[in-house]
N, C-alpha and C. Protein backbone atom coordinates (compact mmCIF):
# COMPACT_ATOMS: atom_id res chain seq x y z
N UNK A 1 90.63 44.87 97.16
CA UNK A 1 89.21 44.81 96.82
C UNK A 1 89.05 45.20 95.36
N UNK A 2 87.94 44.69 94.94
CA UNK A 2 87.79 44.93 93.40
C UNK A 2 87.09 45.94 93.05
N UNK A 3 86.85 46.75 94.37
CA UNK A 3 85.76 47.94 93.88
C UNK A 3 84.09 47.75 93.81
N UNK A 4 83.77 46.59 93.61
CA UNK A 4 82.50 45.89 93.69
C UNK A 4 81.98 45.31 95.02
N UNK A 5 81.21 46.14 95.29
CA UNK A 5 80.43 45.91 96.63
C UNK A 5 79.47 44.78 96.56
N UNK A 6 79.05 44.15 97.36
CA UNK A 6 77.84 43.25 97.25
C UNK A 6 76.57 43.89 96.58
N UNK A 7 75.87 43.21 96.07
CA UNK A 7 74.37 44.02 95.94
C UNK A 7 73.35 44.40 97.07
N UNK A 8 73.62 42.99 97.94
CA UNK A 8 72.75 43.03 99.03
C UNK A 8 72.54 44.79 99.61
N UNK A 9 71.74 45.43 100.14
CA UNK A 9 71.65 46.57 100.68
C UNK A 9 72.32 47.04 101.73
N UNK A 10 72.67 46.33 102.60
CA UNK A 10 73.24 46.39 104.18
C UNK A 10 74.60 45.85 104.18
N UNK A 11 74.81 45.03 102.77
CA UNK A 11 76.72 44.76 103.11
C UNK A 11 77.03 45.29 102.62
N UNK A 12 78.39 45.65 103.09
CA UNK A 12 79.39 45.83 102.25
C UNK A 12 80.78 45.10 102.11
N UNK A 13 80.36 43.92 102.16
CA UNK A 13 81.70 43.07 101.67
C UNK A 13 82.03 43.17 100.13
N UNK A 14 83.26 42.34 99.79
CA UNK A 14 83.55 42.27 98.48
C UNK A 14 82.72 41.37 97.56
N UNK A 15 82.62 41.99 96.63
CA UNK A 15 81.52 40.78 95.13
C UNK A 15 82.51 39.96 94.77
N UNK A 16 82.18 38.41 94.83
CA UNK A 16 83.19 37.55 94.01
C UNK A 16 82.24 36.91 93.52
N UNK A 17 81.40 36.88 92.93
CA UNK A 17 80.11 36.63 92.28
C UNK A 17 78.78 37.14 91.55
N UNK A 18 78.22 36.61 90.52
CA UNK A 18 77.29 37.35 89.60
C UNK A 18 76.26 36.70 89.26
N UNK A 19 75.22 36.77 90.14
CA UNK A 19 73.60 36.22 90.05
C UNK A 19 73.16 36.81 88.76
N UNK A 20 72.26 35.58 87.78
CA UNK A 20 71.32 36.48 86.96
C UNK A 20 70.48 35.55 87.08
N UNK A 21 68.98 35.69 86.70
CA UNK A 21 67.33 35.65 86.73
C UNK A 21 67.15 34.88 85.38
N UNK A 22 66.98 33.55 84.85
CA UNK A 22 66.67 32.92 83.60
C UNK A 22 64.81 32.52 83.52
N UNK A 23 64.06 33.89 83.49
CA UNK A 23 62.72 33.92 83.55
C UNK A 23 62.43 32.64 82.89
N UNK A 24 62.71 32.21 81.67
CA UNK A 24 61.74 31.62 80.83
C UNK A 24 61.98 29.92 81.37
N UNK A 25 63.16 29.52 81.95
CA UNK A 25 63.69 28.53 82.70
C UNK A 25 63.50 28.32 84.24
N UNK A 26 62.81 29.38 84.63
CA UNK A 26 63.05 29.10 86.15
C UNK A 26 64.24 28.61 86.55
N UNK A 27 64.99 29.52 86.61
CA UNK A 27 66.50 29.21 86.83
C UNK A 27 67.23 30.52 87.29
N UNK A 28 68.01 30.20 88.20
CA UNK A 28 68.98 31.19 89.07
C UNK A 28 70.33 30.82 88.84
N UNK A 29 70.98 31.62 88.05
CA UNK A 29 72.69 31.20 87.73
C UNK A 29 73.32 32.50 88.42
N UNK A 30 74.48 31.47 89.39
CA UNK A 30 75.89 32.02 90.37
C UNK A 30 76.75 31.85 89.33
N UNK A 31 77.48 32.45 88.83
CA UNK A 31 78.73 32.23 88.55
C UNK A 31 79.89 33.30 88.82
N UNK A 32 81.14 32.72 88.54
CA UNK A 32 82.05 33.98 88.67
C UNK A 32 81.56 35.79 88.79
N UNK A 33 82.51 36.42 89.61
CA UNK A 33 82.12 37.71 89.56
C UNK A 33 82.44 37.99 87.57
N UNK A 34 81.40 39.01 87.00
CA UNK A 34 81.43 39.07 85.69
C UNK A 34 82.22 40.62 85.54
N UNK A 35 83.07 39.85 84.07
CA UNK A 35 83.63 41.05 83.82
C UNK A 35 83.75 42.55 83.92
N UNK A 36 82.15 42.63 84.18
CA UNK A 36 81.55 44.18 83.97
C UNK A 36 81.11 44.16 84.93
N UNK A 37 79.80 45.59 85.01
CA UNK A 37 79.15 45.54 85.74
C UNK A 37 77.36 45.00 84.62
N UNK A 38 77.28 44.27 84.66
CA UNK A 38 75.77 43.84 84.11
C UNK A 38 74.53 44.57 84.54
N UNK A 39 73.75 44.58 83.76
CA UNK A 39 72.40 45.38 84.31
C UNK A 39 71.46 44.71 84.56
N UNK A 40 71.74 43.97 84.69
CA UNK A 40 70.32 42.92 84.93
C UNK A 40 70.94 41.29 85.69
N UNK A 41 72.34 41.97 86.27
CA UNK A 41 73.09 40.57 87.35
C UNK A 41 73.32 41.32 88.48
N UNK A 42 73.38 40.84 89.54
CA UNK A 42 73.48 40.73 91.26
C UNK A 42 74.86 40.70 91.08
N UNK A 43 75.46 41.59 91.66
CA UNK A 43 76.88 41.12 92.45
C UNK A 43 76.85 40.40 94.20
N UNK A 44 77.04 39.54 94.39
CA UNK A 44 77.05 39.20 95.41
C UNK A 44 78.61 38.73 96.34
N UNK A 45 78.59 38.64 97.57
CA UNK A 45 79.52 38.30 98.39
C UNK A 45 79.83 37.02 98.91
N UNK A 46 81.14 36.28 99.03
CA UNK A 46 80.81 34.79 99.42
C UNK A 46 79.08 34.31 100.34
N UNK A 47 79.18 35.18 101.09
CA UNK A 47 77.94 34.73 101.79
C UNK A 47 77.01 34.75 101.34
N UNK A 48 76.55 35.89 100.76
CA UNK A 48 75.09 35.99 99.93
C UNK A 48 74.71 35.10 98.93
N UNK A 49 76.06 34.80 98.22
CA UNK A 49 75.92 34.18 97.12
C UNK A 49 75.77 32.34 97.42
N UNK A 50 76.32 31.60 98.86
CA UNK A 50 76.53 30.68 99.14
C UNK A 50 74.93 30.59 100.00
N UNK A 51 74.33 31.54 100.41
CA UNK A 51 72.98 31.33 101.37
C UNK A 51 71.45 32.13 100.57
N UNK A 52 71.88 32.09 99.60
CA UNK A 52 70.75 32.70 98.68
C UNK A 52 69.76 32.16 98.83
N UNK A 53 68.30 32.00 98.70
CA UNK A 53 66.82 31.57 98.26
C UNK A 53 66.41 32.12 96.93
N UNK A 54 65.85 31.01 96.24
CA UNK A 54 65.08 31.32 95.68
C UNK A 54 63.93 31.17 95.04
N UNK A 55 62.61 31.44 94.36
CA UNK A 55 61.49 30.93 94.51
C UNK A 55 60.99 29.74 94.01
N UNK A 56 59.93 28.94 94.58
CA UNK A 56 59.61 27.94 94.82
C UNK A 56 59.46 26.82 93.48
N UNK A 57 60.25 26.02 93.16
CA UNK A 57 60.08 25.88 91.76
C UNK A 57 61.34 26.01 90.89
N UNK A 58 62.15 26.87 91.76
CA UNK A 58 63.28 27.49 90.44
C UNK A 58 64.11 26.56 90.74
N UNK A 59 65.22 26.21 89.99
CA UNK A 59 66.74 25.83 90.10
C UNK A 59 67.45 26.65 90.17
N UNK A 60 68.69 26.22 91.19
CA UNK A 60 70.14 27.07 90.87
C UNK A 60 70.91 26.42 90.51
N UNK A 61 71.54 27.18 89.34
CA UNK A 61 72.39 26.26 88.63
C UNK A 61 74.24 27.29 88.75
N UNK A 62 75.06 27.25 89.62
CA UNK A 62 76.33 27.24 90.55
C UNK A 62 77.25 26.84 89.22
N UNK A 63 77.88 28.10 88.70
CA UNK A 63 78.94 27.51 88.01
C UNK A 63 80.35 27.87 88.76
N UNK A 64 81.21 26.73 88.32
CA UNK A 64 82.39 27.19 88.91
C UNK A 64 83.51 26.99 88.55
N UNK A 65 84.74 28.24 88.36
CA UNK A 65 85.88 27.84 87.64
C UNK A 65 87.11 27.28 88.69
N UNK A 66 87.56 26.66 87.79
CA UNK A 66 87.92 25.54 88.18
C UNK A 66 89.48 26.06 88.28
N UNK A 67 90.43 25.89 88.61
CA UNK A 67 92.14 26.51 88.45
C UNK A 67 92.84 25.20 87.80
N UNK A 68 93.71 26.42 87.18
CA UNK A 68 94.50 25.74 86.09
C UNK A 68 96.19 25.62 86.71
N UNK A 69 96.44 24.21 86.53
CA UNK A 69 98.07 24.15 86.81
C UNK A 69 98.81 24.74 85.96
N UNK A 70 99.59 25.57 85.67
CA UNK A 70 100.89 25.83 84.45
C UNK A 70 101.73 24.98 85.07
């Protein structure tokens, strides 16, 4: 485990993901769990992060890294 709990209140699974809030866009960005801990991003858990809502109007915009062959 990475030490990073979900944000959600009631889980406690692992965070492999980092919600943040793009007010001026109406926009909700998933991407990778983030380096840090951010102050103003969601850590979330496969589930939370895969069954999210959000308000009426907004986009989510799901980034995702991709794996690299060596």
């Amino acid at each position: 485990m990475n030490g990073r709990p979900c944000s959600k209140v009631t889980c406690h699974d692992e965070a492999v993901s980092t919600l943040t809030y793009v007010y001026a866009d109406s926009m909700v960005v998933v991407g990778p769990l983030s380096g840090r801990v951010e102050p103003h991003g969601y850590d979330l858990c496969a589930r939370h992060a895969a069954s999210l809502s959000v308000p009426q109007g907004w986009q989510v915009l799901r980034q995702v890294v991709l794996g690299h062959d060596h």
